[in-house]
Protein backbone atom coordinates (compact mmCIF):
# COMPACT_ATOMS: atom_id res chain seq x y z
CA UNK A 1 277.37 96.31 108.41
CA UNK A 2 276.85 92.61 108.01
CA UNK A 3 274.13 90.82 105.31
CA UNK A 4 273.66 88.18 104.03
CA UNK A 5 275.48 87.63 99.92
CA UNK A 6 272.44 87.66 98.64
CA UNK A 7 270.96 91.05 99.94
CA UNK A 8 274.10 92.29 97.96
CA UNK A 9 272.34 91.22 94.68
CA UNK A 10 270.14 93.24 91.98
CA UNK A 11 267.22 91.71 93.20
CA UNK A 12 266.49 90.80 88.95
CA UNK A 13 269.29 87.98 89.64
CA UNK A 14 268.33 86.40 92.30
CA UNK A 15 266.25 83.93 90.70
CA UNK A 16 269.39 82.52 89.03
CA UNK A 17 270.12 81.23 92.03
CA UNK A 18 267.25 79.04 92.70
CA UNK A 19 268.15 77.58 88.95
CA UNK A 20 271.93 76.90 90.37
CA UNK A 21 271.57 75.26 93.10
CA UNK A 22 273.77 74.48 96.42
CA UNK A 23 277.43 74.86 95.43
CA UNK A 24 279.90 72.14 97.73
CA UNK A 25 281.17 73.34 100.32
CA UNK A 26 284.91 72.46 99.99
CA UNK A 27 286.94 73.93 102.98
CA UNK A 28 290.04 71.40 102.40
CA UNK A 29 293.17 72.37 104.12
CA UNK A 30 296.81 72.53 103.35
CA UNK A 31 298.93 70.29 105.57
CA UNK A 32 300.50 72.40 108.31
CA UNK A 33 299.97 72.18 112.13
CA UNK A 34 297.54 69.44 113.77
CA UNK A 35 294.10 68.78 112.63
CA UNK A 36 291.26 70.48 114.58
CA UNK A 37 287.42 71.47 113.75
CA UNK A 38 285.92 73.29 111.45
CA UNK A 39 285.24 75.99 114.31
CA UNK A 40 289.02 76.88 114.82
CA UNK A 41 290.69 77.14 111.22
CA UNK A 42 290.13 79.98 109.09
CA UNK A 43 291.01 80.05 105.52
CA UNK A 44 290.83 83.35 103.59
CA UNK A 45 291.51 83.53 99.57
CA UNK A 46 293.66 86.53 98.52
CA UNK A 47 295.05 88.27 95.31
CA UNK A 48 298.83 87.82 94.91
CA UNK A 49 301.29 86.81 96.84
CA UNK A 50 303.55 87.40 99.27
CA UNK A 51 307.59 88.50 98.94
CA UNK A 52 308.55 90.34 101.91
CA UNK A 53 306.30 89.97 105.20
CA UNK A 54 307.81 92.89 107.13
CA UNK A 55 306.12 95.84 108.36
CA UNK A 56 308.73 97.92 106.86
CA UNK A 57 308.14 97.10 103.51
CA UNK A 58 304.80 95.26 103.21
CA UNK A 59 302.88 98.62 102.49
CA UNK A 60 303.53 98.27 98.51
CA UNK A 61 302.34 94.72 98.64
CA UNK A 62 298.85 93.54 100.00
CA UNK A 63 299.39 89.61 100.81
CA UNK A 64 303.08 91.18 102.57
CA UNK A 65 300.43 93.72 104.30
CA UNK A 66 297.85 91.21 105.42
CA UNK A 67 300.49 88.63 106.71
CA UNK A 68 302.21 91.28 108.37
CA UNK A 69 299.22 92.46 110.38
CA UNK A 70 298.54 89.01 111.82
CA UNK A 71 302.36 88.56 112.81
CA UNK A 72 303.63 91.69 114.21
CA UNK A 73 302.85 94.11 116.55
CA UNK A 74 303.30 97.73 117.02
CA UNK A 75 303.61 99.93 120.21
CA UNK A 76 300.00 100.77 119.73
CA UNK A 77 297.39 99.79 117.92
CA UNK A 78 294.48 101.41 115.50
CA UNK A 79 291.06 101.37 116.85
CA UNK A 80 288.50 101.12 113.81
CA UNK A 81 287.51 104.69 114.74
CA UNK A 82 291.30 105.83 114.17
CA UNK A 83 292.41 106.17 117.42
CA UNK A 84 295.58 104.80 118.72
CA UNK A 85 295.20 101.76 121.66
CA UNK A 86 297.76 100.44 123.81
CA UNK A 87 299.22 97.33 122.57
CA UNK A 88 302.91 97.18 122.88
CA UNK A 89 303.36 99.96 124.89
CA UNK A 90 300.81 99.68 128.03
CA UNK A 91 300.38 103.45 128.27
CA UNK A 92 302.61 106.89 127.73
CA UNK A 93 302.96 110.43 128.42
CA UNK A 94 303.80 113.43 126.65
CA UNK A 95 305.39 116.71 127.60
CA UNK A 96 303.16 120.07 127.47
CA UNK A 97 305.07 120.97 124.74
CA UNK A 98 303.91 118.20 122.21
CA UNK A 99 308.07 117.50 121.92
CA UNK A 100 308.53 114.56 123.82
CA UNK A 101 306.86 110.95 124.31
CA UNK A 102 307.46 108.19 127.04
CA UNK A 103 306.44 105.09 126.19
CA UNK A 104 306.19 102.22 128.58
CA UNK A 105 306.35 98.98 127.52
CA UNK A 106 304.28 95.68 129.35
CA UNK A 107 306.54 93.43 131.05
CA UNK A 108 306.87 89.72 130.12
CA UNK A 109 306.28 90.21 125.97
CA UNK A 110 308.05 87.64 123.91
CA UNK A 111 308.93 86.99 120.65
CA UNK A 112 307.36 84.27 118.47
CA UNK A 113 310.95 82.34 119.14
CA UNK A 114 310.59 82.85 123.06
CA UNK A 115 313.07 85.89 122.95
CA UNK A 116 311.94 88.69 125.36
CA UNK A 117 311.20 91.79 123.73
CA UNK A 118 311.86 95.16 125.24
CA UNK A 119 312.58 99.52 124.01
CA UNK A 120 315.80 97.86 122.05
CA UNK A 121 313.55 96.42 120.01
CA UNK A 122 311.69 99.31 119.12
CA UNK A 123 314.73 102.01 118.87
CA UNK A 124 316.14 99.09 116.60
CA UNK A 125 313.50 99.38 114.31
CA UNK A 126 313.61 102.99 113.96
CA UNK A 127 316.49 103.57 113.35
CA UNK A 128 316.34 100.89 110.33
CA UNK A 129 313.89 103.33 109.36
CA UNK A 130 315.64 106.46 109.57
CA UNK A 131 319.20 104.74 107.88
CA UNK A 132 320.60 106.40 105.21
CA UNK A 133 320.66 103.12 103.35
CA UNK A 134 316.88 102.07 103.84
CA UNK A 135 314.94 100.66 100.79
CA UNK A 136 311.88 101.00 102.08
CA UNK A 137 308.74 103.75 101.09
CA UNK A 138 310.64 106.85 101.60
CA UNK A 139 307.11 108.16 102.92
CA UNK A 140 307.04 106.18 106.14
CA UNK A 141 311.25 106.72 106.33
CA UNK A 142 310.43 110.81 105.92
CA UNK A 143 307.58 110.59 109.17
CA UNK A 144 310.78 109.75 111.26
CA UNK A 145 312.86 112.15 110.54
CA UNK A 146 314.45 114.28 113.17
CA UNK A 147 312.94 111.80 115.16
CA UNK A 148 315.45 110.83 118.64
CA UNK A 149 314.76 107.26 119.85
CA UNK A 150 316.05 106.65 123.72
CA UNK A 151 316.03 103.85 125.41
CA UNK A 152 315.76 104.75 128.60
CA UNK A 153 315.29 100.81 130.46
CA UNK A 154 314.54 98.14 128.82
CA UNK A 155 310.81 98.48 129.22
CA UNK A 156 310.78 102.52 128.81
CA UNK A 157 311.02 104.50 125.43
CA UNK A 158 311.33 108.20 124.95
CA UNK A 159 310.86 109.46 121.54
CA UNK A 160 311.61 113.14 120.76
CA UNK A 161 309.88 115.06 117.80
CA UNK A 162 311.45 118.03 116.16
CA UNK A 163 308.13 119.56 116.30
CA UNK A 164 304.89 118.88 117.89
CA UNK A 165 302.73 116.74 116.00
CA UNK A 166 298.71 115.44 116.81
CA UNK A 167 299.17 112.65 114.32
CA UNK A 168 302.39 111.11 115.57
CA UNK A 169 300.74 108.25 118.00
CA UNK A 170 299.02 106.88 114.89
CA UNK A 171 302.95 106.25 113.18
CA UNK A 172 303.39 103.86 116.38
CA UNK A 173 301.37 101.23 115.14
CA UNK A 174 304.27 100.35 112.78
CA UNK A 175 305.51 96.33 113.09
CA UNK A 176 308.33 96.18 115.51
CA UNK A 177 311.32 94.10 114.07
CA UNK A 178 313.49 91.73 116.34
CA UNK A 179 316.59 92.77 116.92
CA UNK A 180 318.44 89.64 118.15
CA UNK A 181 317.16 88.08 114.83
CA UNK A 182 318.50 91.12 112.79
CA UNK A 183 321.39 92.79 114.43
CA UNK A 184 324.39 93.27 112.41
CA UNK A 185 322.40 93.04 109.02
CA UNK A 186 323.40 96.64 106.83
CA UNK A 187 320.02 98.61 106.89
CA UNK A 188 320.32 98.07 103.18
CA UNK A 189 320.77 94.27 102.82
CA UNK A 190 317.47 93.90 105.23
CA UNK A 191 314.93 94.50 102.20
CA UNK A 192 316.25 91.05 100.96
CA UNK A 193 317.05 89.44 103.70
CA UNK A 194 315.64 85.65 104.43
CA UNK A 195 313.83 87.15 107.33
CA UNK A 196 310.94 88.11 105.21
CA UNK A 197 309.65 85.06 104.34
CA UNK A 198 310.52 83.44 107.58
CA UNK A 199 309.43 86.03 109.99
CA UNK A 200 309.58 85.93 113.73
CA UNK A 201 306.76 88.64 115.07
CA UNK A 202 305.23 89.65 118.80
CA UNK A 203 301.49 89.51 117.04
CA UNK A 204 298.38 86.76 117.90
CA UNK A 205 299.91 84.32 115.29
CA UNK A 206 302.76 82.77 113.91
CA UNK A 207 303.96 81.52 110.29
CA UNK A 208 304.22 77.80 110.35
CA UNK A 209 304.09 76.91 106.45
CA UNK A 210 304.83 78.93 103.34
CA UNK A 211 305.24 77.96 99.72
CA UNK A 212 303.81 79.63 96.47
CA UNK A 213 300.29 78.25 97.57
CA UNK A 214 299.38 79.33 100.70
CA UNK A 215 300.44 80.77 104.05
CA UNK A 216 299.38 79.10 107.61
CA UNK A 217 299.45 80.54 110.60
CA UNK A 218 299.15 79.20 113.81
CA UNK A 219 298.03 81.09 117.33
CA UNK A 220 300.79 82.14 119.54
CA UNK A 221 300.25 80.43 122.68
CA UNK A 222 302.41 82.95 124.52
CA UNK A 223 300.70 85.82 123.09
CA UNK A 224 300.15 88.91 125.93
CA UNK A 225 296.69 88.64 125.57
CA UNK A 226 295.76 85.23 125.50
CA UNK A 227 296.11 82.74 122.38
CA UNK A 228 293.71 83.72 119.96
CA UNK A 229 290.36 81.52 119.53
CA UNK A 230 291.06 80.72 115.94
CA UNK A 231 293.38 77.95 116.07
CA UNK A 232 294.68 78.83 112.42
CA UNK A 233 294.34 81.23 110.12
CA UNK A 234 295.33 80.30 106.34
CA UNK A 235 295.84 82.69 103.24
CA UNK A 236 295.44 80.65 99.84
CA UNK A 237 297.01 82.92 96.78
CA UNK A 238 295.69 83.39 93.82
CA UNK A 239 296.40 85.37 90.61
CA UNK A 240 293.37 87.32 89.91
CA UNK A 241 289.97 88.77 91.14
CA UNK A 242 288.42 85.72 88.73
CA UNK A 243 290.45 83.05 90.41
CA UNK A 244 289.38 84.09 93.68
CA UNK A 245 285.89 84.59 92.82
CA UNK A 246 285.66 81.18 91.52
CA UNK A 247 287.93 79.25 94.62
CA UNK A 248 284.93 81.23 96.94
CA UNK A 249 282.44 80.12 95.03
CA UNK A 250 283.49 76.63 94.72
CA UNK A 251 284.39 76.25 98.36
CA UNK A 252 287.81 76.23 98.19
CA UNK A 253 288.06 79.20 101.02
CA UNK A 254 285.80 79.98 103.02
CA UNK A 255 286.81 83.85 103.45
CA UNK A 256 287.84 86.67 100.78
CA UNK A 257 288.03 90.45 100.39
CA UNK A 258 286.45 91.54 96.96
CA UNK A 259 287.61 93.93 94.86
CA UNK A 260 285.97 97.62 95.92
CA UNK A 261 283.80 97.38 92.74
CA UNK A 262 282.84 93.50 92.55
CA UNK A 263 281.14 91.98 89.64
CA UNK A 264 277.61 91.28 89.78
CA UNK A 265 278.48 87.51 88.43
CA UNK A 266 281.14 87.34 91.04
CA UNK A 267 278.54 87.93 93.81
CA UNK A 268 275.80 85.91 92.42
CA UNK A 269 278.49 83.21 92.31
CA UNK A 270 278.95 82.70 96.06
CA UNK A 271 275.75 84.13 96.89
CA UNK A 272 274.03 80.93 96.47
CA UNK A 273 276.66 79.50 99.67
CA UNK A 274 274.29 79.82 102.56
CA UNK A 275 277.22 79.41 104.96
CA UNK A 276 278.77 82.57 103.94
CA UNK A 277 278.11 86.38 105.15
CA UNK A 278 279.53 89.56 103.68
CA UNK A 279 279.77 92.62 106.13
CA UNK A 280 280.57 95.98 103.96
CA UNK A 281 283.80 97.56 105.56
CA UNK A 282 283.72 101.96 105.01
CA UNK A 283 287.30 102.58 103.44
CA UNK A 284 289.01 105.42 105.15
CA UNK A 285 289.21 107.30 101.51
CA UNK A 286 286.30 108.92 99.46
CA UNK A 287 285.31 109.57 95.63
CA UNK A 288 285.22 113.43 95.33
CA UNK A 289 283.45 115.97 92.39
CA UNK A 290 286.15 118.32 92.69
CA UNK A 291 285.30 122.03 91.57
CA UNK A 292 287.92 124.00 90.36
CA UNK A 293 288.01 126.90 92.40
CA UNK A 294 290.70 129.12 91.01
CA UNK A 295 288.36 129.17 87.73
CA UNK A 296 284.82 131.27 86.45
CA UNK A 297 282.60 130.22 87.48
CA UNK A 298 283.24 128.03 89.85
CA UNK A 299 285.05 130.52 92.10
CA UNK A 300 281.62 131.51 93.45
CA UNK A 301 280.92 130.26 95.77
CA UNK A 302 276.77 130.52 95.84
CA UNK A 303 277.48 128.62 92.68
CA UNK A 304 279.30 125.57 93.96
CA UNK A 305 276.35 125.47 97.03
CA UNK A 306 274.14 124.76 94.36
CA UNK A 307 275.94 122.05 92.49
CA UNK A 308 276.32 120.29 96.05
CA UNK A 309 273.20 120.64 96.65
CA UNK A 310 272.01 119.17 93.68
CA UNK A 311 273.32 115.70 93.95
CA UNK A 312 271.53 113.37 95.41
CA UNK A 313 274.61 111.30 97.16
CA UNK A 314 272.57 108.51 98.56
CA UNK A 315 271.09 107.86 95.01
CA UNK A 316 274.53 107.99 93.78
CA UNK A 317 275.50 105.24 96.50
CA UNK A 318 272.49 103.20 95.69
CA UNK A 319 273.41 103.42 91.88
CA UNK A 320 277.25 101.95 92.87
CA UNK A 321 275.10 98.75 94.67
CA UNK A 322 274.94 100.42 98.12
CA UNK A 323 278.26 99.49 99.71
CA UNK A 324 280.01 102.61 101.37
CA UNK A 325 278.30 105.87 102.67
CA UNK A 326 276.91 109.01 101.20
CA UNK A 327 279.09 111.50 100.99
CA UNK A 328 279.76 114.57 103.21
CA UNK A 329 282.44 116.47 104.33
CA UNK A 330 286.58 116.17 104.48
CA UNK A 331 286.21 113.92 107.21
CA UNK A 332 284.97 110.26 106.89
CA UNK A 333 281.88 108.94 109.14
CA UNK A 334 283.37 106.66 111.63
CA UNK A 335 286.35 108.34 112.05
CA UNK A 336 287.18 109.98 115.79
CA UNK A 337 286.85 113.41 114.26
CA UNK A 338 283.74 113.02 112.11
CA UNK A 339 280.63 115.67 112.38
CA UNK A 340 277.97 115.86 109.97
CA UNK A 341 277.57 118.84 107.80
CA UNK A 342 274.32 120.11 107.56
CA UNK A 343 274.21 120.26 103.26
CA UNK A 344 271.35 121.39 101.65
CA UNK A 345 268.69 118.91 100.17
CA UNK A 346 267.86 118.58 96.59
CA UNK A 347 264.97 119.82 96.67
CA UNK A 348 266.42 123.30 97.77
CA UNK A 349 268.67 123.32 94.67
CA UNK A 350 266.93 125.16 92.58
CA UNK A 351 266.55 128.49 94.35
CA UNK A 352 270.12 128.11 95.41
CA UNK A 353 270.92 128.20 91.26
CA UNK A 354 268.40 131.03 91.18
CA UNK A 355 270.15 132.75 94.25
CA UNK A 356 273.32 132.40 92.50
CA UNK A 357 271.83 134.66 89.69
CA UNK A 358 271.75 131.26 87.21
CA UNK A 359 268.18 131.14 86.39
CA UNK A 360 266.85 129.07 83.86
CA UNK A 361 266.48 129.84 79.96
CA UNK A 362 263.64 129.14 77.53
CA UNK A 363 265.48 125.84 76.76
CA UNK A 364 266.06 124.53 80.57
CA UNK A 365 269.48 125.42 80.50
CA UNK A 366 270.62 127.74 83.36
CA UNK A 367 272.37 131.25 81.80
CA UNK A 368 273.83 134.09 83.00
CA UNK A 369 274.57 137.22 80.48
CA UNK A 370 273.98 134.62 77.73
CA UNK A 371 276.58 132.78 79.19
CA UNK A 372 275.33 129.08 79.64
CA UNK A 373 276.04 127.03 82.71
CA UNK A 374 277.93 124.29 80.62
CA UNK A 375 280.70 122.28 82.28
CA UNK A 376 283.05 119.48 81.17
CA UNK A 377 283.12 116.79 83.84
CA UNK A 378 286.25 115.16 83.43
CA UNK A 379 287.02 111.28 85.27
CA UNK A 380 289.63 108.53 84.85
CA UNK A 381 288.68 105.89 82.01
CA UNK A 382 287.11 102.89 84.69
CA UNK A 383 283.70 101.93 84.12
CA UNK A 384 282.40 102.34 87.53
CA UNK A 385 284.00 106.29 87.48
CA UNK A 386 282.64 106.94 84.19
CA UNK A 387 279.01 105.81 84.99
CA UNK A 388 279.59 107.66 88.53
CA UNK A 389 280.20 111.06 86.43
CA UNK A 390 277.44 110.32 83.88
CA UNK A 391 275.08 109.96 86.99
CA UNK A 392 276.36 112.83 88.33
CA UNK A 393 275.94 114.98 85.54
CA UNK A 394 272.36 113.40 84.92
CA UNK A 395 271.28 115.07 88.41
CA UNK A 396 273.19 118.20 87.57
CA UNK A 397 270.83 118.21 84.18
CA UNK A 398 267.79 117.78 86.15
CA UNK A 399 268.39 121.79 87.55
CA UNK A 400 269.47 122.81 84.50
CA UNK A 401 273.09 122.27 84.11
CA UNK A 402 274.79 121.37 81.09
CA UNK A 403 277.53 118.80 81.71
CA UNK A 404 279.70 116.89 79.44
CA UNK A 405 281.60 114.14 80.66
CA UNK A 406 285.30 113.15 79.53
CA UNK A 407 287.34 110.31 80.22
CA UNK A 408 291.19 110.05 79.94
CA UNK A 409 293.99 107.15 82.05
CA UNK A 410 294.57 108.01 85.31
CA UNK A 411 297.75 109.10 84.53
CA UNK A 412 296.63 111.77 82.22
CA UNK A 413 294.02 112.49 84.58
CA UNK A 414 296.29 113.47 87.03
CA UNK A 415 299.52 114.96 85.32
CA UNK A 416 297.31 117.22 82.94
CA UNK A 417 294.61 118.26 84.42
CA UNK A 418 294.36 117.54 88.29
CA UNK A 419 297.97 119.15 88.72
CA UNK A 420 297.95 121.64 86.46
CA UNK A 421 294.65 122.59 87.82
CA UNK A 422 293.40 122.70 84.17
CA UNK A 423 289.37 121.51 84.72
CA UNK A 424 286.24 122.50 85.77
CA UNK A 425 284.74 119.52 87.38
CA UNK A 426 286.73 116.17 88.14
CA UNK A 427 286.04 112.95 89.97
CA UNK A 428 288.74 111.09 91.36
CA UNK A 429 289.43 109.61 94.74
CA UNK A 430 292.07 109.60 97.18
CA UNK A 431 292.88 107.59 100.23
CA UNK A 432 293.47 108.87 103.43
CA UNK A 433 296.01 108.71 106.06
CA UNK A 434 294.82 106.85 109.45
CA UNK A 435 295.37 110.48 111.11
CA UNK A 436 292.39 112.37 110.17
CA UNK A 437 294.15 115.54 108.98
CA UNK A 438 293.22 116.77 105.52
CA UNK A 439 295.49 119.43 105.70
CA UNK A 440 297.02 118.14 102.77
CA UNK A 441 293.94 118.38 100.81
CA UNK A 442 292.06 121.74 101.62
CA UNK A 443 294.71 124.19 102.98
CA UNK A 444 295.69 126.99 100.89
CA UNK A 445 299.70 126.27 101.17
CA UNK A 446 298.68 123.05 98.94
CA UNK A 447 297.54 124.91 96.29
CA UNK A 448 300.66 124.87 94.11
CA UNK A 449 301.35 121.67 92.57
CA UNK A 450 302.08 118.54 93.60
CA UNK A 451 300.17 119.55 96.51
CA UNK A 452 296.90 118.22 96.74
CA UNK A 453 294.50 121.13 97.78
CA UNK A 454 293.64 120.23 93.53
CA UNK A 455 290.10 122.64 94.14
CA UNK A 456 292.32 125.28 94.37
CA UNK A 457 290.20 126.04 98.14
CA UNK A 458 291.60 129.44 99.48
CA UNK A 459 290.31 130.43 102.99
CA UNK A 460 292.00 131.96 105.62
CA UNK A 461 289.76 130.71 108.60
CA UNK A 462 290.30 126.91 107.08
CA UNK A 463 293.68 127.24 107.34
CA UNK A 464 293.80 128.26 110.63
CA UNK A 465 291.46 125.52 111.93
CA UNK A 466 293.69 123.01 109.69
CA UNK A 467 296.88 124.37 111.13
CA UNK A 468 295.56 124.19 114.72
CA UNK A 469 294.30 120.75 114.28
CA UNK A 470 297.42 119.30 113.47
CA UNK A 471 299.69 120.49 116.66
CA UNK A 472 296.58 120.35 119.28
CA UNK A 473 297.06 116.94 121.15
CA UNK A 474 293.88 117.37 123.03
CA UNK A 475 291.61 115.28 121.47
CA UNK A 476 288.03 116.87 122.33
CA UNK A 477 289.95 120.14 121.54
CA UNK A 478 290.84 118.88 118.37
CA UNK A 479 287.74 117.53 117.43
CA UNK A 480 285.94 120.78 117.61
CA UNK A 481 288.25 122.17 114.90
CA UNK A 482 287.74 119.40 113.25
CA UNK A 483 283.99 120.33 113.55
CA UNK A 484 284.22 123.43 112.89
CA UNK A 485 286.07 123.12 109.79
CA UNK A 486 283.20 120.87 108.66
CA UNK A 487 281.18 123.66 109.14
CA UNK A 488 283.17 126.02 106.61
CA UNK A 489 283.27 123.29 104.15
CA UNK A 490 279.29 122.90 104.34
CA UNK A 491 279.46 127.24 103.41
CA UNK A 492 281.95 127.11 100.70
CA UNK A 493 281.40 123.95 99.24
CA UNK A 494 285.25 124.10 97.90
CA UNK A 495 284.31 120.46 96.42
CA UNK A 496 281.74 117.68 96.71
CA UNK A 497 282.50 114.34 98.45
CA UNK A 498 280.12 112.12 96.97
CA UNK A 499 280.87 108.82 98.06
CA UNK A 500 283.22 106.94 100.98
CA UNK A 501 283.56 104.05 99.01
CA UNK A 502 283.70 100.36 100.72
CA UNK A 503 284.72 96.74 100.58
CA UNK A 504 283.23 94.14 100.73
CA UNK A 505 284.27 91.26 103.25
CA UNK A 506 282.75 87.67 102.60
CA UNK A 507 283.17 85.33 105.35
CA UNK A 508 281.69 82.29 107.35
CA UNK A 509 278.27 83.76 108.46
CA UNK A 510 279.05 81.50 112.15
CA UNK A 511 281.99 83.77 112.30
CA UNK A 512 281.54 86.74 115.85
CA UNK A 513 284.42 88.86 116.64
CA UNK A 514 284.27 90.94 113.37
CA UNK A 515 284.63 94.28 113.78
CA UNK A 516 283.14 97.16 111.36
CA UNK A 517 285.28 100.13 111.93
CA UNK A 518 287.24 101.65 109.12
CA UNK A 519 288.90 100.12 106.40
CA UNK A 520 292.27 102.27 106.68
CA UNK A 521 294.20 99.08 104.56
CA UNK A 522 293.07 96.18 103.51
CA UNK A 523 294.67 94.33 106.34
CA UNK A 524 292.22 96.43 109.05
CA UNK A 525 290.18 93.65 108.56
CA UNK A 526 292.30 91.66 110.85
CA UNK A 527 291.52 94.11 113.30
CA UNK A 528 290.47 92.30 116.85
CA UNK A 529 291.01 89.08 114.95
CA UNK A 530 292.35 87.28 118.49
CA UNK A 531 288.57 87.12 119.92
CA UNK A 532 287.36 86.03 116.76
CA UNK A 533 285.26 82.40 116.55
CA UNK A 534 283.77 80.27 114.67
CA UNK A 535 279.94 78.44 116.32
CA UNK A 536 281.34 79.26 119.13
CA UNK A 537 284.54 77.47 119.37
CA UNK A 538 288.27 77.56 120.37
């Protein structure tokens, strides 16, 4: 969704802008690459910098992540609502069986250097992956294991999986490393090798300057698709959310991705640019009330109905500033496999409480054998959580709960109470996988700790729709479980999701191409960023 900066405001500051006045717009350039227009040259201020641009590694590092994302290219591609796209690989087929994929790969690719690239490329950067001597995230090493790579020509791949898998495609997207550039070099050595900060990718542009200011990039001219409209793209570093807040506001980028909970003064401060934009980008992750369902009495169900029902998750949204979506169910709007639950309304929550056989006391406070309803809401010490959870326990109040909130570090948040499943009520968040599964999450196997089924949600039915979900590769097939499971969460209300939090993208307001889809990283803003333009141009 795109607005204008100063929509993003509390409306009580806008008049501070009137009183500031036009900042300069400042859009100098670091020398690299000819001079062109304004309307070609892009330059984006980021947090950090970068130390190894390679898809392999650049997941612990945002700046590696972002550079990565405009350099390389993967067999396929991630839609913005999760699905994989061609991009590599031209198209594929898979067995009945789920066991075996063919990829085939478009003719004529090259390399950044002029180097064709073909399967060896890909089976090269597998099995870098799957070496016993890899430094990389042992996460993305462990989704290839088992995992035999054959080349069977050099434009045809055939990948066999130990067992069938409905998320595998989306693991394709991965970078693809050259292998003429890297052959020889011990699995081991490559993490720091001088490849990754000069690296030679198959994506829409390529690095032509790098120092400890700034990273350009230049269009690929022999990119598959076309050269990209943008003539350059540049990435100025900087050391904190402050520094980047004030190089916006001063005009020294014109381009930056804020922090998910930016400061009001930060806004106001580039708000006043009226050649700037922000678009709100739906993070593929979402800020849950989690309700400890192994406990009294939260393991009644009736109960936890009413709690969901009582929060009001579009005030809650409108309380964080209104970037994001209201909560609903394990699934996150935009996604493929998204359907709407059907939740009750506020207004309903009442009788549900009274349904549940928690009616009200002389004092307003809900009861049961002279039991009060009194619950310790317990959150992560960050001032946007904390006033979350105090809002949340302020609409809980209204229908006659008692709630005190707590506060502890994240790490004690998570090692004593989320894991030991010692709570009542928590909010915390967690980010998703691009594959929509949540079997992770809900399904009773996940229970035990560190699994992350933290709710402590036990239901056979769920677990069979979870389990089928996962190893059905039909997608409208899949999608009704999906739906269906959406369905049982709306009946049990295991948890609340009260939020899908967002974040914000500022940019030139003449820039078209953006896409909204989902924020799965940070660098999914660069999605579809060959066809985007500036007034027009090229």
């Amino acid at each position: 969704m795109r607005r204008p900066l100063r929509s993003l405001l509390p409306a009580r500051l806008l008049y501070l802008l009137a009183l500031a006045g036009g900042l300069a717009v400042i859009a100098g350039w670091y020398a690299f690459g000819a001079p062109g227009g304004a309307h070609d040259r892009y330059v984006e201020g980021v947090i950090g910098a970068p130390s190894r641009i390679n898809p392999l590694f650049a997941r612990s590092n945002d700046v590696d992540a972002d550079l990565a994302a405009l350099i390389f290219s993967g067999l396929t591609r991630i839609d913005g609502d999760g699905a994989p796209r061609p991009d590599l690989a031209e198209r594929w087929e898979v067995t009945p069986d789920g066991l075996t994929y063919t990829f085939r790969l478009r003719p004529g690719v090259l390399w950044h250097d002029g180097a064709a690239l073909d399967a060896a490329d890909v089976a090269f950067t597998i099995a870098q992956l799957q070496a016993a001597g890899f430094r990389g995230p042992p996460a993305l090493a462990a989704q290839w294991t088992g995992v035999t790579v054959t080349v069977a020509d050099p434009l045809t791949l055939v990948i066999e999986l130990p067992a069938p898998s409905a998320g595998f495609l989306a693991r394709t997207a991965l970078g693809v490393l050259p292998r003429h550039l890297l052959t020889g070099l011990d699995p081991a050595q490559l993490a720091a090798s001088p490849f990754n900060l000069a690296p030679v990718g198959s994506g829409p542009y390529r690095l032509a300057a790098l120092d400890a200011r700034h990273a350009g990039l230049e269009r690929y001219a022999g990119h598959r698709g076309g050269a990209a409209a943008l003539r350059a793209i540049e990435l100025r570093f900087y050391a904190d959310r402050a520094a980047l807040e004030a190089a916006l506001a001063g005009g020294d980028v014109n381009a930056a991705l804020l922090a998910e909970s930016p400061t009001v003064e930060g806004l106001a401060a580039v708000a006043a640019r009226a050649d700037l934009a922000a678009t709100a980008l739906v993070r593929s992750g979402y800020t849950m009330l989690y309700l400890n369902n192994q406990r009294a009495p939260l393991n009644d169900p009736s109960l936890r109905r009413a709690i969901a029902a009582a929060i009001d998750r579009r005030a809650l949204l409108e309380g964080t500033g209104g970037y994001g979506a209201a909560g609903d169910g394990p699934i996150v709007p935009g996604s493929w496999a998204y359907a709407p639950g059907q939740w009750p309304a506020p207004f309903e929550a009442d009788a549900l409480f009274d349904a549940a056989a928690w009616p009200r006391g002389t004092d307003g406070v809900r009861a049961r054998a002279g039991r009060a309803l009194a619950l310790e809401l317990v959150t992560n010490a960050d001032p946007a959580r904390e006033a979350l959870a105090r809002a949340v326990a302020a609409q809980l109040g209204e229908h006659g709960a008692r709630v005190t909130v707590v506060s502890v570090g994240a790490a004690e948040l998570i090692a004593r109470r989320l894991e030991p499943r010692d709570y009542q009520l928590a909010l915390f968040g967690w980010d998703t996988e691009v594959d929509p599964d949540p079997y992770g999450a809900w399904h009773s196997s996940q229970i035990p700790a560190p699994g992350r089924n933290v709710a402590g949600y036990r239901d056979a039915l769920a677990d069979l729709l979870l389990e089928g979900a996962r190893v059905t590769l039909d997608v409208d097939e899949r999608r009704e479980l999906y739906r269906r499971l959406s369905e049982r969460f709306v009946e049990h209300a295991p948890s609340v999701v009260l939020l899908y939090p967002a974040r914000v993208y500022v940019h030139p307001a003449a820039l078209t191409g953006l896409t909204d889809g989902l924020l799965f990283a940070p660098a999914d803003r660069f999605r579809g960023v060959e066809g985007w333009r500036l007034d027009g141009g090229g």
